[in-house]
Protein backbone atom coordinates (compact mmCIF):
# COMPACT_ATOMS: atom_id res chain seq x y z
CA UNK A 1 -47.16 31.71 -2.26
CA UNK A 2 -45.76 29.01 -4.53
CA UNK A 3 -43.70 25.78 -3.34
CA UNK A 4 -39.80 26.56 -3.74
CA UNK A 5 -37.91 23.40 -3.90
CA UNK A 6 -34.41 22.39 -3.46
CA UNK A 7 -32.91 19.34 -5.00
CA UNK A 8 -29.61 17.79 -2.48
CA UNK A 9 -28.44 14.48 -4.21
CA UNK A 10 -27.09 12.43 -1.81
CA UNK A 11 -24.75 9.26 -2.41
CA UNK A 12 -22.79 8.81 -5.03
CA UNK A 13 -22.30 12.44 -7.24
CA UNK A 14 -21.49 12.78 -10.34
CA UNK A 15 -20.31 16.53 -10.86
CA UNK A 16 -19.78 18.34 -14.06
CA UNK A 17 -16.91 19.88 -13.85
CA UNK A 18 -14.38 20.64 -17.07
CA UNK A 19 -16.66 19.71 -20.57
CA UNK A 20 -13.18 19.40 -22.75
CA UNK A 21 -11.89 16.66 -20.44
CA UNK A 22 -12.67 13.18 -21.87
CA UNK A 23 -13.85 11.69 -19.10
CA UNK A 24 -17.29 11.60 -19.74
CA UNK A 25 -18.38 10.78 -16.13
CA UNK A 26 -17.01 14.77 -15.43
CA UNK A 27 -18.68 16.24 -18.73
CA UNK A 28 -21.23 18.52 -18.77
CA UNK A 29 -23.21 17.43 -21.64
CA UNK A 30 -25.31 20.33 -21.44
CA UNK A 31 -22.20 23.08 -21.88
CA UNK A 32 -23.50 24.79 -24.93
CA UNK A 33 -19.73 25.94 -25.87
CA UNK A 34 -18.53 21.61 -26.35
CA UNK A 35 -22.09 20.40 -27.30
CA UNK A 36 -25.25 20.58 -29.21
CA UNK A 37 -28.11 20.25 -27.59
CA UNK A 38 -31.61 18.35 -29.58
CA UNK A 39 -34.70 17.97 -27.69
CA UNK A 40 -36.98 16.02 -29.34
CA UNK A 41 -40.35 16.16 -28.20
CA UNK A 42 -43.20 13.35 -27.81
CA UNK A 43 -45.51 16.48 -27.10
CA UNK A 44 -45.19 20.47 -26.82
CA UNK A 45 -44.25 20.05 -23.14
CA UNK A 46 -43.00 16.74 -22.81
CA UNK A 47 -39.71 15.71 -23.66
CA UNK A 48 -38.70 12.08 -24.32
CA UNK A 49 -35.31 12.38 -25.32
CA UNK A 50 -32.32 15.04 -25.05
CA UNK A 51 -29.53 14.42 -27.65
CA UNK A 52 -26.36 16.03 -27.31
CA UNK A 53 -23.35 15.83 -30.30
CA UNK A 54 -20.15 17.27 -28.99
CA UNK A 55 -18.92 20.07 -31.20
CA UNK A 56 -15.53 19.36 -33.49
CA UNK A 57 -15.44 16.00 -31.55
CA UNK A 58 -16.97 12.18 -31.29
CA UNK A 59 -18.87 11.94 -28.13
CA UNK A 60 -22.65 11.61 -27.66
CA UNK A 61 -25.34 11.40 -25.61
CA UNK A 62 -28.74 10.28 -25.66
CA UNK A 63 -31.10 10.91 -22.85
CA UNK A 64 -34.32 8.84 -22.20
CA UNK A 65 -37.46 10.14 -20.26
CA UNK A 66 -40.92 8.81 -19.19
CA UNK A 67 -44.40 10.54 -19.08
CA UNK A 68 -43.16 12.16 -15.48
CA UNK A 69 -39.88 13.69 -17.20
CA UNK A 70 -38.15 11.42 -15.36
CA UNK A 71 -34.47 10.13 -17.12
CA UNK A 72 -35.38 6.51 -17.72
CA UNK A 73 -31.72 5.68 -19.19
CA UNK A 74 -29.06 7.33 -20.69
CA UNK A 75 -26.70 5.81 -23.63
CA UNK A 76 -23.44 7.68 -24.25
CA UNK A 77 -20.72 7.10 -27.55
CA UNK A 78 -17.61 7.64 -28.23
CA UNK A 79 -17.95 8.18 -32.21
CA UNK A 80 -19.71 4.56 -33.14
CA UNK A 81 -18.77 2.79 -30.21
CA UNK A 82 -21.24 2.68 -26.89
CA UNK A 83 -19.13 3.44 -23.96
CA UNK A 84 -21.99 3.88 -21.15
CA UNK A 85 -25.48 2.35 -20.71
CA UNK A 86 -27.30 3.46 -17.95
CA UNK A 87 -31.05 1.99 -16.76
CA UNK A 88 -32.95 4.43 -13.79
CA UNK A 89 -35.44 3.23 -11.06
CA UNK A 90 -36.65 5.58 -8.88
CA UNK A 91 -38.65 4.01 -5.73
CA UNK A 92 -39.72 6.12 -2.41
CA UNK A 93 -41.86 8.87 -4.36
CA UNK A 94 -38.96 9.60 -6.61
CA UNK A 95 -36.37 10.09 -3.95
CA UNK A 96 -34.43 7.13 -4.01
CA UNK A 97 -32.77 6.18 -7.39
CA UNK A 98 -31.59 2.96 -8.51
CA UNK A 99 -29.13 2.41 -11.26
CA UNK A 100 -28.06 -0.26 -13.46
CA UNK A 101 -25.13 -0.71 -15.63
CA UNK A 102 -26.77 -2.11 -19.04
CA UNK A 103 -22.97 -2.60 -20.44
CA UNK A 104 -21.65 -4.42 -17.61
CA UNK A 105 -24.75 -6.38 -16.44
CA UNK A 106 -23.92 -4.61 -12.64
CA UNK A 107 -25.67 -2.34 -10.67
CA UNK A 108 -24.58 0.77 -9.58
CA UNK A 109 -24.37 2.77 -6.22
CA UNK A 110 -27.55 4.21 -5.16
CA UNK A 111 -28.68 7.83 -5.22
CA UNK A 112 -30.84 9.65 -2.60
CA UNK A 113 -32.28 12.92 -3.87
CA UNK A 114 -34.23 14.92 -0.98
CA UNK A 115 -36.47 18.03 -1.90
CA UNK A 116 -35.95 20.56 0.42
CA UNK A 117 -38.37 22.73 0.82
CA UNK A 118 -37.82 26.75 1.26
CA UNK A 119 -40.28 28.00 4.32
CA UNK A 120 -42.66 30.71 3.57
CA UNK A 121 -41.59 32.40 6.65
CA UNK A 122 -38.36 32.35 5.47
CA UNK A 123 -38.53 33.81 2.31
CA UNK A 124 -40.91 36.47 3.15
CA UNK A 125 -38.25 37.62 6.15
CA UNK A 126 -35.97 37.24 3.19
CA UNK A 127 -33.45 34.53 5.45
CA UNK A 128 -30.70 33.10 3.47
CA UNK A 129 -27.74 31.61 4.30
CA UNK A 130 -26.45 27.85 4.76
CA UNK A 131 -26.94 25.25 7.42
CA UNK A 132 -23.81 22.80 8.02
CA UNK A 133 -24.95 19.46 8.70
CA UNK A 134 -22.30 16.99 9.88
CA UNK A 135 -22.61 13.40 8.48
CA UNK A 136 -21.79 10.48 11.08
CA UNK A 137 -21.75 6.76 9.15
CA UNK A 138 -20.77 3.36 9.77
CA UNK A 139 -18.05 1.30 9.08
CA UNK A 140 -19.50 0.86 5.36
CA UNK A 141 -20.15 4.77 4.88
CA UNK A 142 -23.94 4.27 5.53
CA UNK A 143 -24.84 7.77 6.80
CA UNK A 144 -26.72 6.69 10.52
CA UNK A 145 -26.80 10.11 12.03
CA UNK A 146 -26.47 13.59 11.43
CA UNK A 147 -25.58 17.26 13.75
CA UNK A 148 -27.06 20.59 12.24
CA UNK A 149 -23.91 22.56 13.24
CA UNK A 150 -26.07 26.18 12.29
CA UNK A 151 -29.00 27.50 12.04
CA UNK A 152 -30.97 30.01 10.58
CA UNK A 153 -34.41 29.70 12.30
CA UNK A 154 -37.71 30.95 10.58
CA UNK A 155 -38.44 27.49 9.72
CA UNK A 156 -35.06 26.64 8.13
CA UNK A 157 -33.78 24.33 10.72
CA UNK A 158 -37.22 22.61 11.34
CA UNK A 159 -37.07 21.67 7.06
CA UNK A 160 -33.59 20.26 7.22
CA UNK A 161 -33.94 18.37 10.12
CA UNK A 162 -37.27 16.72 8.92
CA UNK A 163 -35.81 15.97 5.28
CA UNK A 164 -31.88 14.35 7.20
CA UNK A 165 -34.39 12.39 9.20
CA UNK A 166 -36.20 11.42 6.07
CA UNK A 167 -32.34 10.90 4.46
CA UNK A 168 -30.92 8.02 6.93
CA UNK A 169 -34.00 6.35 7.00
CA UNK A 170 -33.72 5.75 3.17
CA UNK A 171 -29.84 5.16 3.37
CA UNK A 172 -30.04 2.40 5.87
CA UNK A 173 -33.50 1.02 4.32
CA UNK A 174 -31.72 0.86 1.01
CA UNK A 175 -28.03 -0.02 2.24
CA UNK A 176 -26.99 3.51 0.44
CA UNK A 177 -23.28 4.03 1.08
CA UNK A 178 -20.90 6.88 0.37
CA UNK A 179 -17.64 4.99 0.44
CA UNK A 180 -17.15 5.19 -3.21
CA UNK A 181 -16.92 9.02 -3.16
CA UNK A 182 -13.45 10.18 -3.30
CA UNK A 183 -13.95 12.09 -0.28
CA UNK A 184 -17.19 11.23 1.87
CA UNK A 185 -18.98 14.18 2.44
CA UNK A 186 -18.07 15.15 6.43
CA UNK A 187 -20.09 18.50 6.55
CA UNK A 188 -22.57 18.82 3.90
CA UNK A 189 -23.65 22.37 3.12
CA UNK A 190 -27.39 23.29 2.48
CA UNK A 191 -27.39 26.72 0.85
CA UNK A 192 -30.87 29.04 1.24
CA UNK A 193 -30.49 31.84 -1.26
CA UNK A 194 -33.23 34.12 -2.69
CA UNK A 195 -31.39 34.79 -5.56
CA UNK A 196 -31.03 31.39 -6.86
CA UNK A 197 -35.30 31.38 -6.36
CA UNK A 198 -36.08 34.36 -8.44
């Protein structure tokens, strides 16, 4: 049975939420309705940049990526004018990310991305559901521990307790905090649904 993976990005998140606002930190670039999307190619499978032109307006985005399809940087306009500059390290197998504000000269908070894992056992009992994990941090929103408040069993609990483990220890190796969310994420929800893997 093939590897299903679940990407939780942890740290500071950027959510796309309304694509007409013009607050571009809130835009979803890649809302066919407000933008065209361009992928230009460096191969037949490998894309090295994504271009996006917002439709009857002035804002656009350019996408960079590297040989892994990883986002190297990211350069957004507002018609001729750069407004954003963004530069990506990724360290820890891919699962910390580092960014850098090319505009500004600053860096920027850190990202932890975790891949969590659906368990065979799990998906061939057909389990689904969503484990609340309560986040505990320090006085500078480091997370420093964690309390699964459900469970679901079937290998489920064993995944998400291995991968929060595998979470603090790159928040306080890193000095990742959460303080600049506008709320810090008390409970954070891990949803298992078979739907969203077929």
């Amino acid at each position: 049975m093939k590897k299903i993976w679940m990407c939780i990005f942890f740290g500071i998140l950027s959510i796309g939420l309304k694509a007409q606002t013009r607050d571009f930190e809130k835009i979803n670039f890649d809302d066919t309705i407000y933008f065209n999307k361009k992928i230009i190619h460096k191969t037949t499978s490998q894309p090295t940049t994504i271009q996006y032109e917002e439709i009857n307006g002035t804002l656009s985005k350019l996408d960079y990526f590297d040989s892994k399809n990883r986002k190297t940087r990211e350069k957004i306009w507002k018609a001729d004018t750069l407004v954003k500059h963004t530069e990506y390290t990724y360290l820890e197998n891919d699962q910390v990310i580092k960014y850098f504000d090319s505009l500004n000269h600053k860096d920027l908070p850190t990202r932890i991305r975790m891949n969590i894992k659906y368990p065979p056992l799990a998906m061939e009992n057909e389990i689904s559901g969503t484990i609340d994990v309560k986040l505990i941090y320090d006085q500078n929103y480091i997370p420093i521990s964690y309390k699964v408040l459900t469970s679901l069993g079937h290998g489920i609990d064993e995944e998400v307790d291995k991968k929060m483990k595998q979470m603090m220890a790159f928040a306080k190796k890193h000095n990742v905090s959460f303080k600049d969310l506008d709320d810090p994420i008390q409970i954070l929800k891990i949803n298992f649904s078979l739907e969203e893997q077929k």
